[in-house]
Protein backbone atom coordinates (compact mmCIF):
# COMPACT_ATOMS: atom_id res chain seq x y z
CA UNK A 1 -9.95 54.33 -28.01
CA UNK A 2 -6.26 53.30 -26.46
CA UNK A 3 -3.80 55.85 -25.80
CA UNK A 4 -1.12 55.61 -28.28
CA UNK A 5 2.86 56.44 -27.79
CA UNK A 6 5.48 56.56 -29.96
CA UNK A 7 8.22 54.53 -29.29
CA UNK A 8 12.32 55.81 -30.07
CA UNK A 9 13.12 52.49 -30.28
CA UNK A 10 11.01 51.38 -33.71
CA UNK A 11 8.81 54.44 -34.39
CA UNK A 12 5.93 52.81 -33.59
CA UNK A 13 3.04 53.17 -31.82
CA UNK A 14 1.69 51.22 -28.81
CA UNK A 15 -0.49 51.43 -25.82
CA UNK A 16 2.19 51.24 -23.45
CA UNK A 17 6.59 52.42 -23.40
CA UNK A 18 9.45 49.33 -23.12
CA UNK A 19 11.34 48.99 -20.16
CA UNK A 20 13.60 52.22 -19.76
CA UNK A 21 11.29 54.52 -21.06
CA UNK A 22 7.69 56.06 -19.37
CA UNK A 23 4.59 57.61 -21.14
CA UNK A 24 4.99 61.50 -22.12
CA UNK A 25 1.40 63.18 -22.82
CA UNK A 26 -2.30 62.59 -22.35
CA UNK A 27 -3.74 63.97 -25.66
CA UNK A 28 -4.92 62.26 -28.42
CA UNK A 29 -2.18 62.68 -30.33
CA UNK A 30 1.66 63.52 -29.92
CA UNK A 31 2.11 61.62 -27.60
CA UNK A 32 5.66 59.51 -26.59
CA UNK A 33 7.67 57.53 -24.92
CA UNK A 34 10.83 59.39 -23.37
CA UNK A 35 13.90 58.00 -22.24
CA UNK A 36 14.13 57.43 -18.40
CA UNK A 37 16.95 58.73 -16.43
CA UNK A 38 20.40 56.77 -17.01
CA UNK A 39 20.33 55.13 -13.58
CA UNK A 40 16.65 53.71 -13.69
CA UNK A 41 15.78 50.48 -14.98
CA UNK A 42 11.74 51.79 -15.11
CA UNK A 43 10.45 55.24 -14.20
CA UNK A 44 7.16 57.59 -14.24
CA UNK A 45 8.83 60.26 -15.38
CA UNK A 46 11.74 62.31 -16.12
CA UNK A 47 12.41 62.66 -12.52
CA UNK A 48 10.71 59.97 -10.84
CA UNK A 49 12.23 55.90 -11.05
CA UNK A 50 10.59 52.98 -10.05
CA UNK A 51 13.08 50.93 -10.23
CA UNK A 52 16.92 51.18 -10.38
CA UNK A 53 19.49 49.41 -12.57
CA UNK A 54 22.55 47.43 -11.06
CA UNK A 55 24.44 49.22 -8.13
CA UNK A 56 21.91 51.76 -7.95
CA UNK A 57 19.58 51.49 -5.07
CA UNK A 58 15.65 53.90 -5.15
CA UNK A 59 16.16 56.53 -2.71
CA UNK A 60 12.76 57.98 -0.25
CA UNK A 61 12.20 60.74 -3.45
CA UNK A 62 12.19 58.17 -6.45
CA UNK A 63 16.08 58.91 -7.45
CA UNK A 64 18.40 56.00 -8.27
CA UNK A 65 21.57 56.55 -6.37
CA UNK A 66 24.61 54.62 -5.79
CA UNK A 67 24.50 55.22 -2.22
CA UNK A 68 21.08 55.99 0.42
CA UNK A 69 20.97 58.85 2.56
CA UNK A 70 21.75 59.63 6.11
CA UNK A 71 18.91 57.73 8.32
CA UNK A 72 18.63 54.96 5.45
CA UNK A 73 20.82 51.79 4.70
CA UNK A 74 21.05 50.04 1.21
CA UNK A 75 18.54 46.90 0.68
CA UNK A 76 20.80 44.84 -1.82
CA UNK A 77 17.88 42.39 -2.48
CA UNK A 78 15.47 44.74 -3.00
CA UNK A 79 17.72 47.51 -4.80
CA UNK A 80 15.87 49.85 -2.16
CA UNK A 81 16.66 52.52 0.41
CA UNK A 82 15.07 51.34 3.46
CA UNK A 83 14.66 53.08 7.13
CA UNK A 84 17.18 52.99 10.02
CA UNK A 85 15.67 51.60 13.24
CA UNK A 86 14.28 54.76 14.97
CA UNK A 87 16.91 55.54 17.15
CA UNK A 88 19.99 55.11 14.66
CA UNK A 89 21.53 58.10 13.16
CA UNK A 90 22.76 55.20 10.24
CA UNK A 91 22.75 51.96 9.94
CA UNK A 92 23.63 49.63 7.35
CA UNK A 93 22.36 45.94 6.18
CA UNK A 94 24.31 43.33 8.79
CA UNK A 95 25.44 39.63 7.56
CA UNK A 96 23.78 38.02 10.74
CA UNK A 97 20.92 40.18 11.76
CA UNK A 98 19.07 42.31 9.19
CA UNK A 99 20.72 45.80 10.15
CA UNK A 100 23.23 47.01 12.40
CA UNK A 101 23.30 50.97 13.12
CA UNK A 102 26.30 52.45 13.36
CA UNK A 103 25.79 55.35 15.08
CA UNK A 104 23.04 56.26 17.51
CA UNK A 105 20.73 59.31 17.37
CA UNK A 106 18.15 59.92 20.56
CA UNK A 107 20.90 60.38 23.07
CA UNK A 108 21.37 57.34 22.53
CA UNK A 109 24.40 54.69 22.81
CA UNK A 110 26.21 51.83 20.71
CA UNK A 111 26.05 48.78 22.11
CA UNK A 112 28.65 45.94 21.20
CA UNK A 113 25.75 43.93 18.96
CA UNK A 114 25.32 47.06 16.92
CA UNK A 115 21.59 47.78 18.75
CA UNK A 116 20.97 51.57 20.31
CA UNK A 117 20.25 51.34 23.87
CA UNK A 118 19.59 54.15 26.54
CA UNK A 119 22.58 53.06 28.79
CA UNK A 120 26.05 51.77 28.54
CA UNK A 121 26.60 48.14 29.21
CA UNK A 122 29.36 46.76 31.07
């Protein structure tokens, strides 16, 4: 026999939560769905999104947040936190090429095109 969860939007039961709201319990009864947190469009848990609601973006620890961390840059398309290029300190999501870093980590030094190199240019 299905799972069943209760649902806060019609008090019903189903096998699986709406959008908005993820599966609390594994016993075979009592169980619910529960709201997800305000910023996530679909989560796992209380704590953990999956994905984020508009001008939010998922962070490395499954968090909605309006802005990505240091080392990160903010993937508008996918509404994802996604990795500097190694030797950027941060970086964000260019108009012409896919990401420019905007400051260097590594020793490291800024060129003119936004790239990290090992020595100045002239």
């Amino acid at each position: 026999q299905k799972k069943m969860y209760l649902s806060q939007l019609d008090n019903m039961c189903g096998p699986s939560c709406a959008d908005g709201f993820y599966k609390q319990g594994t016993a075979e009864i009592g169980n619910t769905c529960e709201e997800c947190p305000d910023s996530c469009s679909r989560c796992t848990s209380s704590t953990q999104c999956s994905r984020c609601k508009d001008g939010y973006f998922l962070t490395p620890n499954a968090t909605c947040a309006p802005f990505c961390p240091e080392g990160y840059y903010a993937n508008s398309t996918l509404k994802r936190c996604q990795s500097c290029p190694k030797s950027c300190g941060t970086c964000t999501a260019g108009l012409v090429s896919p990401v420019v870093c905007l400051e260097c980590s590594d020793y490291k030094y800024l060129s003119h095109r936004g790239e990290c190199v090992s020595t100045c240019q002239e």
